[in-house]
C-alpha atoms as a PDB file:
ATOM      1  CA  UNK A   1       3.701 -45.959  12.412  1.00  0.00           C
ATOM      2  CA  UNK A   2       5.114 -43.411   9.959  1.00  0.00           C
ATOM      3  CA  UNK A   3       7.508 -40.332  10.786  1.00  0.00           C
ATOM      4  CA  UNK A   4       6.019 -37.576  10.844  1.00  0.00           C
ATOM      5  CA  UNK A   5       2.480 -38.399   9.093  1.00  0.00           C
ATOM      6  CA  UNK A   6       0.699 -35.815  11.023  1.00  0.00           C
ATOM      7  CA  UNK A   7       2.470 -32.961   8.726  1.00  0.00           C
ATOM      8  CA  UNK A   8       0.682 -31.701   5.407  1.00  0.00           C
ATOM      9  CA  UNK A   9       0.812 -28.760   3.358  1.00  0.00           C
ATOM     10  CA  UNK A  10      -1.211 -25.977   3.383  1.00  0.00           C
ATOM     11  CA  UNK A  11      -2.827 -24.924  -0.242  1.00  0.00           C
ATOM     12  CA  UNK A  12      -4.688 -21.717   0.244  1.00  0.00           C
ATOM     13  CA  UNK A  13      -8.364 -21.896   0.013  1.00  0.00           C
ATOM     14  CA  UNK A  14      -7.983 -25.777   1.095  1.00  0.00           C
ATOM     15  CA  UNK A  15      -7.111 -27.964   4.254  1.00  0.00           C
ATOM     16  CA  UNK A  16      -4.217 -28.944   5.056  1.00  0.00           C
ATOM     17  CA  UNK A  17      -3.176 -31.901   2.554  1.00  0.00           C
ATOM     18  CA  UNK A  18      -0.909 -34.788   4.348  1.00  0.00           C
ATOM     19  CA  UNK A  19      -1.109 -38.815   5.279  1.00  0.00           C
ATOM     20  CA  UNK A  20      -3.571 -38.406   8.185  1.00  0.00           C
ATOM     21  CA  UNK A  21      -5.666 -36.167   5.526  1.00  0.00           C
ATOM     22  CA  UNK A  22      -5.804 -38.479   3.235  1.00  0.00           C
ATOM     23  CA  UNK A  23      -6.129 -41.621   5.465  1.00  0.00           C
ATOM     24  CA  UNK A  24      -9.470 -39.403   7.022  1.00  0.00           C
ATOM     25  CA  UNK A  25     -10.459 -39.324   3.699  1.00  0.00           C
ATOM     26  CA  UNK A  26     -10.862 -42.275   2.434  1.00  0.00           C
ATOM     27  CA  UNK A  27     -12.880 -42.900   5.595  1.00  0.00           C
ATOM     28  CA  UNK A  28     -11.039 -43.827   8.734  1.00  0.00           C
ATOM     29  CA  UNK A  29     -12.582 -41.935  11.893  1.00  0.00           C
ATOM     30  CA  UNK A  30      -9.222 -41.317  13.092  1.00  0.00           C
ATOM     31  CA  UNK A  31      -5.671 -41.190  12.430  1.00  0.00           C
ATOM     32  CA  UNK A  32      -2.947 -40.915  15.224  1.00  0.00           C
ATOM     33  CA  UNK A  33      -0.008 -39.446  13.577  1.00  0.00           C
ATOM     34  CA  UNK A  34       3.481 -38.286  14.396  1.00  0.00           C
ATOM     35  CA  UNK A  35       4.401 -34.521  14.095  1.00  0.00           C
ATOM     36  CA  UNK A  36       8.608 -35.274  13.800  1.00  0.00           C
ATOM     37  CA  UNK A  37      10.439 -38.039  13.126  1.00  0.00           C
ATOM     38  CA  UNK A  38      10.859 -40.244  16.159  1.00  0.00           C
ATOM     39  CA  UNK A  39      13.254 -43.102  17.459  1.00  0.00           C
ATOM     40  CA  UNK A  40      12.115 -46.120  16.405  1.00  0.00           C
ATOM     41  CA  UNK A  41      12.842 -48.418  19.140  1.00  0.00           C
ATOM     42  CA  UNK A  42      10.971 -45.934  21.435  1.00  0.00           C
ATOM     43  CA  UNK A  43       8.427 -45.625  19.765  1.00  0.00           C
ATOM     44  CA  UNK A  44       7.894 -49.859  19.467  1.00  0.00           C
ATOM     45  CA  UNK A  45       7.981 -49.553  22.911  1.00  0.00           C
ATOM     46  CA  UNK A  46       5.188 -46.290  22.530  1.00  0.00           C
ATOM     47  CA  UNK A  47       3.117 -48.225  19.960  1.00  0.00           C
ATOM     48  CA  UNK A  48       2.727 -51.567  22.197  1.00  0.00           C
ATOM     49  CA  UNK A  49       1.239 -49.547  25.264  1.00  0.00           C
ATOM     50  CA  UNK A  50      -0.956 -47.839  22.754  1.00  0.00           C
ATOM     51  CA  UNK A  51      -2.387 -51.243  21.211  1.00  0.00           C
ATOM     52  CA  UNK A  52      -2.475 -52.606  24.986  1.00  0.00           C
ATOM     53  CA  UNK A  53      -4.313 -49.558  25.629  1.00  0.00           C
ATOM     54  CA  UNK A  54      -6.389 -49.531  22.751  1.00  0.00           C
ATOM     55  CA  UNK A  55      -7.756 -53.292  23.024  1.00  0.00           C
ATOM     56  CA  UNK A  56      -9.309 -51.832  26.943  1.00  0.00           C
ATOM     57  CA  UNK A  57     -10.637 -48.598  25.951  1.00  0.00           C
ATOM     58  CA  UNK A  58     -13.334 -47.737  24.116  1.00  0.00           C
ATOM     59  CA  UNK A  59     -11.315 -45.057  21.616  1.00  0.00           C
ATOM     60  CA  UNK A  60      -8.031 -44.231  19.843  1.00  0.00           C
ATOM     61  CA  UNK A  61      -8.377 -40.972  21.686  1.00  0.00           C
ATOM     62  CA  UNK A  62      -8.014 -42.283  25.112  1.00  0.00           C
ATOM     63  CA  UNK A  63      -5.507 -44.837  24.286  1.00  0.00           C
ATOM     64  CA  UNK A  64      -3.239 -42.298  23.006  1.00  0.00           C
ATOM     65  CA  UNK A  65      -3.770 -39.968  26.351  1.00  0.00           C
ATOM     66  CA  UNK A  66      -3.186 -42.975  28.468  1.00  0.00           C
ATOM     67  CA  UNK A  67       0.136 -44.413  26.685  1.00  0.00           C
ATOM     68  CA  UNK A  68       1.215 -40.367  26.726  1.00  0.00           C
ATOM     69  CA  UNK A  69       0.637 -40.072  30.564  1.00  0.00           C
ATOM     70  CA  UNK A  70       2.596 -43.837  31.415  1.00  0.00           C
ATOM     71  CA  UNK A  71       5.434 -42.344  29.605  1.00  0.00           C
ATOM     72  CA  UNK A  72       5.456 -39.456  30.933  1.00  0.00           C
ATOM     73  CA  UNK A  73       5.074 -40.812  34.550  1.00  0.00           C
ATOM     74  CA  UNK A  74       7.979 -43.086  33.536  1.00  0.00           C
ATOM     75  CA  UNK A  75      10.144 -40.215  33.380  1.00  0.00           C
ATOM     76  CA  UNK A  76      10.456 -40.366  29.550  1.00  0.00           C
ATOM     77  CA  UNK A  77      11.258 -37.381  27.859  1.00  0.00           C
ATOM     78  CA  UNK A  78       8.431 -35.251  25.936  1.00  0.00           C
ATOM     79  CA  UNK A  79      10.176 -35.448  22.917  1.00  0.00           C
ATOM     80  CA  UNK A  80       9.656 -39.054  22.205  1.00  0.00           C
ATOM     81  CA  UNK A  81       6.067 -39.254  23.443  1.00  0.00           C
ATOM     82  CA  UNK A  82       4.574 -35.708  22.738  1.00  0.00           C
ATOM     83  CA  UNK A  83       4.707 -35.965  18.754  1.00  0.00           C
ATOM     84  CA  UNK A  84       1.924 -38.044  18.695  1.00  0.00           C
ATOM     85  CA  UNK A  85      -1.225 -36.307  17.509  1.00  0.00           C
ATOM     86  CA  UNK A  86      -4.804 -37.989  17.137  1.00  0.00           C
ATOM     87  CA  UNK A  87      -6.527 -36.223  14.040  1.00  0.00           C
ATOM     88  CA  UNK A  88     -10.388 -36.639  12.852  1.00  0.00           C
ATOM     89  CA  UNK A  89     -13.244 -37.988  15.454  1.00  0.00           C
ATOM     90  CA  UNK A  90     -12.192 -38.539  19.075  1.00  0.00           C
END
């Protein structure tokens, strides 16, 4: 997990150029990436529902969505769960 990894900069005439770019790159089918900086112990917490999630379903995709819907059911505030952003191939 890396703050903010889902931001890039925009070069005209290209894509946007940033660490989930250039992880997608160099060949991984997906990258889920933060937008802003978040807490860390949160996101610990965040990242070890994800993994849980991840070892049942069948993509990063839907383990993201279902981590993002627990906290949110939980009462957790968006702004710890929503920057999370899946980028490339669901």
């Amino acid at each position: 997990s890396a703050c903010q990894a889902g931001l890039g900069r925009w070069y005209y005439g290209d894509e946007i150029s940033g660490l989930a770019q250039a992880f997608l790159s160099a060949g991984a089918r997906t990258v889920i990436a933060s937008l802003w900086q978040t807490a860390d112990d949160y996101t610990a917490q965040f990242m070890a529902i994800f993994y849980a999630a991840l070892r049942k379903e069948k993509s990063p995709v839907a383990a993201l969505a279902y981590a993002q819907r627990q906290a949110h059911r939980a009462g957790v505030e968006a702004y710890y769960w929503a920057p999370f952003a899946a980028f490339g191939n669901p």
